[in-house]
C-alpha atoms as a PDB file:
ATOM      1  CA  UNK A   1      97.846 164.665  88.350  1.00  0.00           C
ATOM      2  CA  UNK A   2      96.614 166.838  85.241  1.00  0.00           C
ATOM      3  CA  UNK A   3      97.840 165.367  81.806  1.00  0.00           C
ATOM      4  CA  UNK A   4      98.021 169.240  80.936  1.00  0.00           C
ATOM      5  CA  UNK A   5     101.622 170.647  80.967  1.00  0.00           C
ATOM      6  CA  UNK A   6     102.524 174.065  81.577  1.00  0.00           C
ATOM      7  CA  UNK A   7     102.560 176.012  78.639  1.00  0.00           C
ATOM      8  CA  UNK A   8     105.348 178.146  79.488  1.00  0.00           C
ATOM      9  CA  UNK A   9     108.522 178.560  81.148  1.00  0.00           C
ATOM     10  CA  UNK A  10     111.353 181.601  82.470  1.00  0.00           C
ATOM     11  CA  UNK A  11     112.922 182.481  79.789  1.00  0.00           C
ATOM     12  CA  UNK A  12     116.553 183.386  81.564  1.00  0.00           C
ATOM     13  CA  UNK A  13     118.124 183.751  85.188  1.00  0.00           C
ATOM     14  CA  UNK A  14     117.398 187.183  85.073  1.00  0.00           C
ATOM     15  CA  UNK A  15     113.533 186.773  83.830  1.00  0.00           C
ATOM     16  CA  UNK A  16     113.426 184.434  86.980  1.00  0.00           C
ATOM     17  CA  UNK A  17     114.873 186.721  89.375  1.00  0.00           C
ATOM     18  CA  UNK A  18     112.841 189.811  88.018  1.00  0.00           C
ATOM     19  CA  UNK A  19     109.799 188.042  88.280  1.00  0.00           C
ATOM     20  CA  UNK A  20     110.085 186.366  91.789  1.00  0.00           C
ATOM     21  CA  UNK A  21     111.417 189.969  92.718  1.00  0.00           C
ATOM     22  CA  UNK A  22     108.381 191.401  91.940  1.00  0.00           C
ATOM     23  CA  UNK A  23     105.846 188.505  93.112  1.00  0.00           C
ATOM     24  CA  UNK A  24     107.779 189.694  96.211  1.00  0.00           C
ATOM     25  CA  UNK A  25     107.105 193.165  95.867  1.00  0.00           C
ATOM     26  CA  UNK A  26     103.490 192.684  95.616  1.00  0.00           C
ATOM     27  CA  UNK A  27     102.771 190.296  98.714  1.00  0.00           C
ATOM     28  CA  UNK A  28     102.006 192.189 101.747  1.00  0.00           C
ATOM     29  CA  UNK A  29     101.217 189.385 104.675  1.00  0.00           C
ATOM     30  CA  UNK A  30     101.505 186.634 102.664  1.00  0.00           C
ATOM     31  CA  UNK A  31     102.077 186.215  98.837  1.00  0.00           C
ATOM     32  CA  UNK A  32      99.834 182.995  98.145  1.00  0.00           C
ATOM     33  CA  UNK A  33      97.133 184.980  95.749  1.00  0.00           C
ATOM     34  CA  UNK A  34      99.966 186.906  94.164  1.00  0.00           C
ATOM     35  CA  UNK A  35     101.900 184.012  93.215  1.00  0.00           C
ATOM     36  CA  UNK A  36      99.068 181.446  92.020  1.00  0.00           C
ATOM     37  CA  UNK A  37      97.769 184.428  89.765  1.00  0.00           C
ATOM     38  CA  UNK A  38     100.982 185.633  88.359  1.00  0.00           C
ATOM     39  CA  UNK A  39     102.680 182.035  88.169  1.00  0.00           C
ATOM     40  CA  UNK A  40      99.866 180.362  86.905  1.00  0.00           C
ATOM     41  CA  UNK A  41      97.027 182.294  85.139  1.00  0.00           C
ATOM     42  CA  UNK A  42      99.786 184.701  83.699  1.00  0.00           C
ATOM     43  CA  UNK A  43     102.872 183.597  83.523  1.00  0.00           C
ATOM     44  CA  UNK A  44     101.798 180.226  82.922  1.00  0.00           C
ATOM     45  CA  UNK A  45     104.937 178.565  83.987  1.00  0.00           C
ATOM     46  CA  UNK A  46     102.808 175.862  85.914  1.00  0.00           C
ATOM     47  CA  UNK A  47      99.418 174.344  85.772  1.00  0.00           C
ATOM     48  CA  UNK A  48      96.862 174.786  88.789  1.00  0.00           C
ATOM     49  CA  UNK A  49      97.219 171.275  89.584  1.00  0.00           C
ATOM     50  CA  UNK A  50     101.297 171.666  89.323  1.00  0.00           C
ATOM     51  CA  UNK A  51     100.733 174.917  91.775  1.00  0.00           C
ATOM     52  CA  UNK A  52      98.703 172.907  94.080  1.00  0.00           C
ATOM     53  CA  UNK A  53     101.369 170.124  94.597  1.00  0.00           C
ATOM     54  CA  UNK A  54     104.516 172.315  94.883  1.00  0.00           C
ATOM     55  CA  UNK A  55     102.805 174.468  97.277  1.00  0.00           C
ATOM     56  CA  UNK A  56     101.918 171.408  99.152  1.00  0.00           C
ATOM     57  CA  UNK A  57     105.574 170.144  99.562  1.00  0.00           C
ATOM     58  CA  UNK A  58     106.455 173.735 100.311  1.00  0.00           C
ATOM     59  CA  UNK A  59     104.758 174.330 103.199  1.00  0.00           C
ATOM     60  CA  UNK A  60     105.483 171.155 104.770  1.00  0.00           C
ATOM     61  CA  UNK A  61     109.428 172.103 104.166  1.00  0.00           C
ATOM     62  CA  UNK A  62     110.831 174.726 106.957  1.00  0.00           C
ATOM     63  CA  UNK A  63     111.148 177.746 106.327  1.00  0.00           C
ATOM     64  CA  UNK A  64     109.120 180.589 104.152  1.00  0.00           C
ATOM     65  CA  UNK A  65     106.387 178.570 101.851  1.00  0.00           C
ATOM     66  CA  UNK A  66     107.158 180.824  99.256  1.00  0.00           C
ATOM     67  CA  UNK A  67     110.784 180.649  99.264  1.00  0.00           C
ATOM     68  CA  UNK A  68     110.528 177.090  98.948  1.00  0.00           C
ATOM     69  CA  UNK A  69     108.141 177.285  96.355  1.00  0.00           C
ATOM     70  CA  UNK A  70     110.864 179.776  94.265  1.00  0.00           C
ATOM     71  CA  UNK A  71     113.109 177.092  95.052  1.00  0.00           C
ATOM     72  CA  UNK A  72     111.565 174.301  93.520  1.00  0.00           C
ATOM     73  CA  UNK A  73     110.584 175.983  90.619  1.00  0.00           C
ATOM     74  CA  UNK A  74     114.146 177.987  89.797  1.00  0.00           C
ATOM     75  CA  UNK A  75     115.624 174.346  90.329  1.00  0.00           C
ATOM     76  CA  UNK A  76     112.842 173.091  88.032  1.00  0.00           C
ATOM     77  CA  UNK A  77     113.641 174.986  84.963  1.00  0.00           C
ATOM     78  CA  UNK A  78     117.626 176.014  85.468  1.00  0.00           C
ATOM     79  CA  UNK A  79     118.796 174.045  88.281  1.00  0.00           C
ATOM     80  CA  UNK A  80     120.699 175.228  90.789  1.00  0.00           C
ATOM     81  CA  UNK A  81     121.360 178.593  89.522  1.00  0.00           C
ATOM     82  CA  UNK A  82     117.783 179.019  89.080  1.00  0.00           C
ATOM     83  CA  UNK A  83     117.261 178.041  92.580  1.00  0.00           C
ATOM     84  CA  UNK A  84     119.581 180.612  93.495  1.00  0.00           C
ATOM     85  CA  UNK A  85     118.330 183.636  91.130  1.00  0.00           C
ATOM     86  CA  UNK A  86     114.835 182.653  92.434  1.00  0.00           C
ATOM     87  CA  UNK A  87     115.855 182.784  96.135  1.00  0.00           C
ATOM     88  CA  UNK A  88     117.672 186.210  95.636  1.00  0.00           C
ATOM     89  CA  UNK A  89     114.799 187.635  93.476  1.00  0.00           C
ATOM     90  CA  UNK A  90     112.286 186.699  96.503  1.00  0.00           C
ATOM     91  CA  UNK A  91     114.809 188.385  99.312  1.00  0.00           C
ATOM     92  CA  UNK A  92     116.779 190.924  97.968  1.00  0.00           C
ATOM     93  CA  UNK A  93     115.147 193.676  97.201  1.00  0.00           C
ATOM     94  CA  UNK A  94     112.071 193.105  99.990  1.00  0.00           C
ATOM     95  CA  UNK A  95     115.355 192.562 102.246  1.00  0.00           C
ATOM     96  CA  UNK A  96     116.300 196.341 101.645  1.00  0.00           C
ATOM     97  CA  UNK A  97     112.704 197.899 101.667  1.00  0.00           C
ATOM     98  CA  UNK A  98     112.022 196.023 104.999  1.00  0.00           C
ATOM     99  CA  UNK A  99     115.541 197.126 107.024  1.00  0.00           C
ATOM    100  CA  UNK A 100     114.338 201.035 105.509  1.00  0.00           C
ATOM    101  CA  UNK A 101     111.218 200.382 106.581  1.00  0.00           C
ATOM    102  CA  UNK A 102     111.864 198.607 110.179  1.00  0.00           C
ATOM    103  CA  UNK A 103     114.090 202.021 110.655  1.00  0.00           C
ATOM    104  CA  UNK A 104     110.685 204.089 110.191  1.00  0.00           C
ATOM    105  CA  UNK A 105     108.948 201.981 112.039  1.00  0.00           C
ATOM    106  CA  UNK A 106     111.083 202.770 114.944  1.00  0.00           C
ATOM    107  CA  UNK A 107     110.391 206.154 114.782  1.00  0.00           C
ATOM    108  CA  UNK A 108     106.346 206.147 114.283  1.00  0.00           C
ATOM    109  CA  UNK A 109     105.279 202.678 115.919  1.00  0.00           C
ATOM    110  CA  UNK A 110     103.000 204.029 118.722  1.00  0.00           C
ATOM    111  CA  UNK A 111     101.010 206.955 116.231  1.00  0.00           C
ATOM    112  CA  UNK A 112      97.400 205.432 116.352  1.00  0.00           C
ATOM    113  CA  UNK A 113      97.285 205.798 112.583  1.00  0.00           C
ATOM    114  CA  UNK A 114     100.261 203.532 111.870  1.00  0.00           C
ATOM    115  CA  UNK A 115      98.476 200.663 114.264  1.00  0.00           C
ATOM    116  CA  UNK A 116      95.209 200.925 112.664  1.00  0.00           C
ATOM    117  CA  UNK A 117      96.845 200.745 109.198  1.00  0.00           C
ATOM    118  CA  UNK A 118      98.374 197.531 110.219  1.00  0.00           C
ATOM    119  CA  UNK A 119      95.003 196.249 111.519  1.00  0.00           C
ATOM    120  CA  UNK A 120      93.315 196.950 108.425  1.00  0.00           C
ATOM    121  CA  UNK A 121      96.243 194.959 106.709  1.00  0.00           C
ATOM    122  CA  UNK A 122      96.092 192.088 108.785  1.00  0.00           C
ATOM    123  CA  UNK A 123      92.322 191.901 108.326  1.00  0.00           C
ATOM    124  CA  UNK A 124      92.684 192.144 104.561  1.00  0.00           C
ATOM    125  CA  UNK A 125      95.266 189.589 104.247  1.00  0.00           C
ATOM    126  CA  UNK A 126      93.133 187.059 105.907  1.00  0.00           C
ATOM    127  CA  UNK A 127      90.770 187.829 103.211  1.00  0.00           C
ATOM    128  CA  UNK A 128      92.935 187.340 100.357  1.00  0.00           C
ATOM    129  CA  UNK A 129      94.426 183.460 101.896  1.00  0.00           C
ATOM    130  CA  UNK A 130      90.293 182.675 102.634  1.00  0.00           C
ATOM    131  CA  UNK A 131      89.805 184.176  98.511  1.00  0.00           C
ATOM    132  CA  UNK A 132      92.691 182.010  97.259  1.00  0.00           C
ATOM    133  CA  UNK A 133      91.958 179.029  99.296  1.00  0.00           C
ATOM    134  CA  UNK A 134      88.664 178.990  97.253  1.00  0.00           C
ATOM    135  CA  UNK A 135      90.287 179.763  94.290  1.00  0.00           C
ATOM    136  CA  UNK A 136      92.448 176.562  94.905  1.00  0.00           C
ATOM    137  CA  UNK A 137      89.422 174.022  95.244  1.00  0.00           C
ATOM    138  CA  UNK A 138      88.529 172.808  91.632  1.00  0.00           C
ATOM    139  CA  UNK A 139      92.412 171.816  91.400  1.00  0.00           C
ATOM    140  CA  UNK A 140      91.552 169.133  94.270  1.00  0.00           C
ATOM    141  CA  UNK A 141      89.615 167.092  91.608  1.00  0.00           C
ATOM    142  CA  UNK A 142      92.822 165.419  90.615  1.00  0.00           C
ATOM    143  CA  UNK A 143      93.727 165.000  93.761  1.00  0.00           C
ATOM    144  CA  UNK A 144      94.118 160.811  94.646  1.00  0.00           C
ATOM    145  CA  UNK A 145      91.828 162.084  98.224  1.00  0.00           C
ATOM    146  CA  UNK A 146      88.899 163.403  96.066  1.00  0.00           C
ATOM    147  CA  UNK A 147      87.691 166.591  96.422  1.00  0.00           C
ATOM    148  CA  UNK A 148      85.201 165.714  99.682  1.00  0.00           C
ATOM    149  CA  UNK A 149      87.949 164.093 101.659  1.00  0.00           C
ATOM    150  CA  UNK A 150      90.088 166.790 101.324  1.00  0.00           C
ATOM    151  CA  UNK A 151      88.114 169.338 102.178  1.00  0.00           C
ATOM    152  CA  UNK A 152      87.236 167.470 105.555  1.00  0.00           C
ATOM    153  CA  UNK A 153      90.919 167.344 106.211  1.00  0.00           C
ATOM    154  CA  UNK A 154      91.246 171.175 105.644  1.00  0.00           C
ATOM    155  CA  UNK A 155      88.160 171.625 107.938  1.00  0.00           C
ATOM    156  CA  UNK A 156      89.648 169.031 110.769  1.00  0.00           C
ATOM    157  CA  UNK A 157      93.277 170.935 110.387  1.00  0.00           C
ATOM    158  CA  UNK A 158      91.103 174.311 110.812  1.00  0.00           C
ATOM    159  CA  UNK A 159      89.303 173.233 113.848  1.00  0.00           C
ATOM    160  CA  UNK A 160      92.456 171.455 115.245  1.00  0.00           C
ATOM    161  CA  UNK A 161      94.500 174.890 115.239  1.00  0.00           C
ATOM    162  CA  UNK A 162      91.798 177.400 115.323  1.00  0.00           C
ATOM    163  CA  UNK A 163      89.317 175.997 117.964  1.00  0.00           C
ATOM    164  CA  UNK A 164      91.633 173.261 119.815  1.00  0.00           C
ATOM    165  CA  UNK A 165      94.426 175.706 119.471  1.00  0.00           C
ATOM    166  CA  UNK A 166      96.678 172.829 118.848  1.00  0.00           C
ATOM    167  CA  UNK A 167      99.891 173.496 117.604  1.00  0.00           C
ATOM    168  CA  UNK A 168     100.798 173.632 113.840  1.00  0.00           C
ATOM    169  CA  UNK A 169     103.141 170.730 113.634  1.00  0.00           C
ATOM    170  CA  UNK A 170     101.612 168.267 115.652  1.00  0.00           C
ATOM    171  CA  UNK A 171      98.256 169.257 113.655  1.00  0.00           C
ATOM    172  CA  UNK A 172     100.272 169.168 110.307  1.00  0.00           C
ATOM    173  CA  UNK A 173     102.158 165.864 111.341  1.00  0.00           C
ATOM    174  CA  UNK A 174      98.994 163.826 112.238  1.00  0.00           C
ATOM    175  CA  UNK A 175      96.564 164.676 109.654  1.00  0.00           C
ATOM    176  CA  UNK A 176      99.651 164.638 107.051  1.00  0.00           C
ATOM    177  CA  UNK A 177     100.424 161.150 107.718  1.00  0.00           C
ATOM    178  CA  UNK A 178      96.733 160.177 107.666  1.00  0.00           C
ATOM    179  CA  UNK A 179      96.100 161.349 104.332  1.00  0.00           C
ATOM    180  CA  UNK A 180      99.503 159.872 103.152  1.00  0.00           C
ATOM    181  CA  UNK A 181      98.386 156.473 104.150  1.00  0.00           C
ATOM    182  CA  UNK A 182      95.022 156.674 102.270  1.00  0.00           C
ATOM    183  CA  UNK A 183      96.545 158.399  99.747  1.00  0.00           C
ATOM    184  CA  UNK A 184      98.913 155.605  99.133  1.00  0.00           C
ATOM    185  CA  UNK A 185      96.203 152.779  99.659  1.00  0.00           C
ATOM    186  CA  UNK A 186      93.739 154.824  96.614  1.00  0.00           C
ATOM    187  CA  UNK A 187      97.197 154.454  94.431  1.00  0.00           C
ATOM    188  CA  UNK A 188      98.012 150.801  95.817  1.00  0.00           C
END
């Protein structure tokens, strides 16, 4: 783990809840570039090596990763209020402009120009997880499985799911407890 310490942090409840409102508002498929730049390079409220290790234990929780990951970090700084204000900043308002939006939906779904938008979307957004997951690989230096061995994990999960079209969890569950056991024989 980095000896450097986040030089930041939320100021309030409400400066939490504004600002996981609007990491919210800006995610469209997935949030993960949105929230490493804005938490991180901006806000500053965590390190890159922090972000890499709560996002870690997030996605291996159930549920959203990025819910989890507004979780830990309200709880972090304010407790469990700021685990709260977090978790309402990151559904409330999306909460309304998706239930709007599911009623237009309704109406339009089968126009050929609302399912190529969503194509493009989807194609885009697979871009911008592929872009952060780059973005993400000088934090891996610190990481107790070197840099090398974890990027032969990532590959082996990719090919697992991807090519072997295992599922998820049992992808997740194998390779997760492989890499805790070396991980806690390199700290042994």
């Amino acid at each position: 783990m980095s000896t450097e310490l986040a030089s930041q942090r939320p100021r309030s409840l409400a400066d939490l809840y504004i600002s996981f409102t609007l990491l919210a508002l800006q995610g469209f498929g997935g949030v993960l570039a949105v929230v490493q730049r804005e938490l991180v390079e901006k806000k500053r409220w965590l390190t890159m090596e922090e972000f890499v290790e709560d996002w870690a234990v997030a996605q291996i929780l159930p549920g959203p990763n990025v819910v989890n990951l507004s979780l830990m970090i309200g709880h972090r700084y304010f407790g469990f209020g700021g685990a709260m204000a977090a978790l309402a900043g990151m559904l409330s308002v999306p909460l309304l402009i998706v239930l709007i939006l599911a009623i237009v939906y309704a109406q339009f779904a089968q126009h050929p120009e609302v399912i190529g938008a969503l194509r493009g979307m989807s194609a885009v957004t697979a871009g911008l997880i592929i872009a952060t997951g780059l973005k993400l690989v000088p934090a891996l230096k610190n990481n107790p499985l070197g840099r090398t061995v974890s990027l032969i994990f990532s590959a082996l999960c990719f090919v697992g799911i991807a090519y072997f079209r295992l599922p998820l969890a049992y992808v997740l569950f194998s390779l997760g407890v492989i890499t805790c056991a070396i991980v806690y024989w390199r700290l042994k």
